[in-house]
Protein backbone atom coordinates (compact mmCIF):
# COMPACT_ATOMS: atom_id res chain seq x y z
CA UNK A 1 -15.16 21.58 9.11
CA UNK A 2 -16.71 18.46 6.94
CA UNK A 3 -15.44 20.14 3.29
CA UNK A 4 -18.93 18.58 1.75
CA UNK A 5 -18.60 21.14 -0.84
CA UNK A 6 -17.41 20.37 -4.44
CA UNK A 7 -15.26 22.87 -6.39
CA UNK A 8 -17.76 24.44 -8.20
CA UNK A 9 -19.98 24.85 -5.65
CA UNK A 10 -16.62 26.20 -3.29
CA UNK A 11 -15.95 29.09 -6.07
CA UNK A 12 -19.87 29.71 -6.36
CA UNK A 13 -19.90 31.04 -2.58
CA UNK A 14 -16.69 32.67 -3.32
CA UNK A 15 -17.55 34.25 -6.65
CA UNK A 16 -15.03 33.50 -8.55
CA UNK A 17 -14.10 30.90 -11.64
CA UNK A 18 -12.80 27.34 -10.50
CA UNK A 19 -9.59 27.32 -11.91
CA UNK A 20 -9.05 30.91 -10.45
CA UNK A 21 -5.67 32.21 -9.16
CA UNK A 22 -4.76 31.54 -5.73
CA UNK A 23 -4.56 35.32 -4.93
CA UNK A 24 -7.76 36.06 -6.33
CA UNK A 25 -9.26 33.21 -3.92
CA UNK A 26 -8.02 34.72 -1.12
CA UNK A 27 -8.81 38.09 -2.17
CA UNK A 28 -12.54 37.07 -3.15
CA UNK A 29 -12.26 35.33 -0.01
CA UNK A 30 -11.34 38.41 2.62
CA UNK A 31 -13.38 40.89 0.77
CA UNK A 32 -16.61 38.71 1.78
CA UNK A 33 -15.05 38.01 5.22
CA UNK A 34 -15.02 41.61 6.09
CA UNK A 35 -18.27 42.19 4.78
CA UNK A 36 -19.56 39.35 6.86
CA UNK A 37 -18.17 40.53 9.75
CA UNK A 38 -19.13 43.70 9.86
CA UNK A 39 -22.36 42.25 9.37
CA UNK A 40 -22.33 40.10 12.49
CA UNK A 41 -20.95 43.08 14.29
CA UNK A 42 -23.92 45.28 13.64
CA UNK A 43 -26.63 42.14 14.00
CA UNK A 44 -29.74 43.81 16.14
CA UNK A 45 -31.20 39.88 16.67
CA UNK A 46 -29.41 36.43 17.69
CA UNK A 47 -31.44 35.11 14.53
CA UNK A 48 -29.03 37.61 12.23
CA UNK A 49 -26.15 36.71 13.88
CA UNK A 50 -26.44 33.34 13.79
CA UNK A 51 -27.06 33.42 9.97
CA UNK A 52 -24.33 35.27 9.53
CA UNK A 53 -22.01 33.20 11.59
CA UNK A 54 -23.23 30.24 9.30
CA UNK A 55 -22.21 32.29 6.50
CA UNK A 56 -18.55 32.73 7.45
CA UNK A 57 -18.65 29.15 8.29
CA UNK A 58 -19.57 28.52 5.05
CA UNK A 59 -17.84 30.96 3.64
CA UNK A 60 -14.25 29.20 5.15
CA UNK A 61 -15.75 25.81 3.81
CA UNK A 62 -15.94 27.30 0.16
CA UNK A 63 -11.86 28.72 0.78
CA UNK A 64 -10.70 25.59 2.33
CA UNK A 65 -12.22 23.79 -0.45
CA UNK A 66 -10.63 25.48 -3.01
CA UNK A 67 -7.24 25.83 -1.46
CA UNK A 68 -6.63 22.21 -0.32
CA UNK A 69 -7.50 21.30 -4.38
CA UNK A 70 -5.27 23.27 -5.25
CA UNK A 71 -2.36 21.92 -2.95
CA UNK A 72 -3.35 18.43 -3.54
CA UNK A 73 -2.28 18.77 -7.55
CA UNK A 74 1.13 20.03 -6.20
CA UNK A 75 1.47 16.77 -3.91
CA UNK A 76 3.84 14.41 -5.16
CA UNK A 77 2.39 11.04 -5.86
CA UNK A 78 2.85 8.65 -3.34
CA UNK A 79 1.66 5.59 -5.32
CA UNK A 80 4.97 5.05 -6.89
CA UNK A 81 7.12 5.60 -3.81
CA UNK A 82 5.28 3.22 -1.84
CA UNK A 83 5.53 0.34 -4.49
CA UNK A 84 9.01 0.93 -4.49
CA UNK A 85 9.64 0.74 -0.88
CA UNK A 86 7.36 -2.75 -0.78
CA UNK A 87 9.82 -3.74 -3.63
CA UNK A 88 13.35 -3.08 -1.64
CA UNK A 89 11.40 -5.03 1.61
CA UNK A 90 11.23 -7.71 -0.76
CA UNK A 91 14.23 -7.14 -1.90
CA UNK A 92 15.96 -6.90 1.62
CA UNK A 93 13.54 -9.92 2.60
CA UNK A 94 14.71 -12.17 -0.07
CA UNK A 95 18.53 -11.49 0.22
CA UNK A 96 18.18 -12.12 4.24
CA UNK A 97 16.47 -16.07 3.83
CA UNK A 98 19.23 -16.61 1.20
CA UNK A 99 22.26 -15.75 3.65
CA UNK A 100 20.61 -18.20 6.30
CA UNK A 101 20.28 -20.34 3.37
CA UNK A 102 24.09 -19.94 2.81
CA UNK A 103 24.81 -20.17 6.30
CA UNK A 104 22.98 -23.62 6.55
CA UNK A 105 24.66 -24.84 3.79
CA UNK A 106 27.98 -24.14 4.75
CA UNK A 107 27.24 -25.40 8.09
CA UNK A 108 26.38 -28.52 6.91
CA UNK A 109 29.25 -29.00 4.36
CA UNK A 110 31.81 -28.03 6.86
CA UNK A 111 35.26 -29.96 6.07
CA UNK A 112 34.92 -31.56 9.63
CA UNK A 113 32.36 -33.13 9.24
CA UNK A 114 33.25 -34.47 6.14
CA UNK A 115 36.14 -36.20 7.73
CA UNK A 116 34.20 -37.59 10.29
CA UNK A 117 31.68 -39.09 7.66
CA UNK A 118 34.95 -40.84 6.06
């Protein structure tokens, strides 16, 4: 499903308030289930049926909605770990070109080949 819904349109379809508990999402969200199910079950016409198939669909939108707010403020932020982690690359990066800085140096400087300049 797309999730085109906004909260307050999500807890419209469920009935309940937007900052509603998680359990009485779900229970909101069952209680209309069942209804709409039993619904579809007893649809005389494809016409009724199909309306009321859009209904759970929308229905689910409105829960899914709702829910995957509400997980996404328990997320941890991952702004902060990823500037860290370009940080110690940099880090690692920089230390790496000075040891084959080092290296050159030392190769150059060797005591042999100062003799053999002398």
């Amino acid at each position: 499903m797309l999730n085109n819904m906004n909260d307050e349109e999500a807890s419209s379809v469920l009935g309940v308030a937007v900052d509603s508990a998680p359990d009485a999402r779900k229970q909101a969200f069952e209680t209309q289930k069942d209804k709409l199910q039993l619904r579809l079950a007893e649809a005389a016409t494809y016409g009724l049926k199909s309306k009321y198939i859009d209904a759970l669909k929308r229905l689910e939108e409105a829960y899914e909605t709702l829910e995957l707010h509400a997980d996404a403020d328990h997320l941890p932020s991952l702004r902060r770990d990823v500037t860290h982690n370009v940080r110690k690359q940099a880090a690692i990066g920089l230390k790496a070109k000075c040891r084959e800085v080092v290296k050159r140096l030392k190769k150059s400087y060797e005591p042999a080949e100062l003799y053999r300049r002398a």
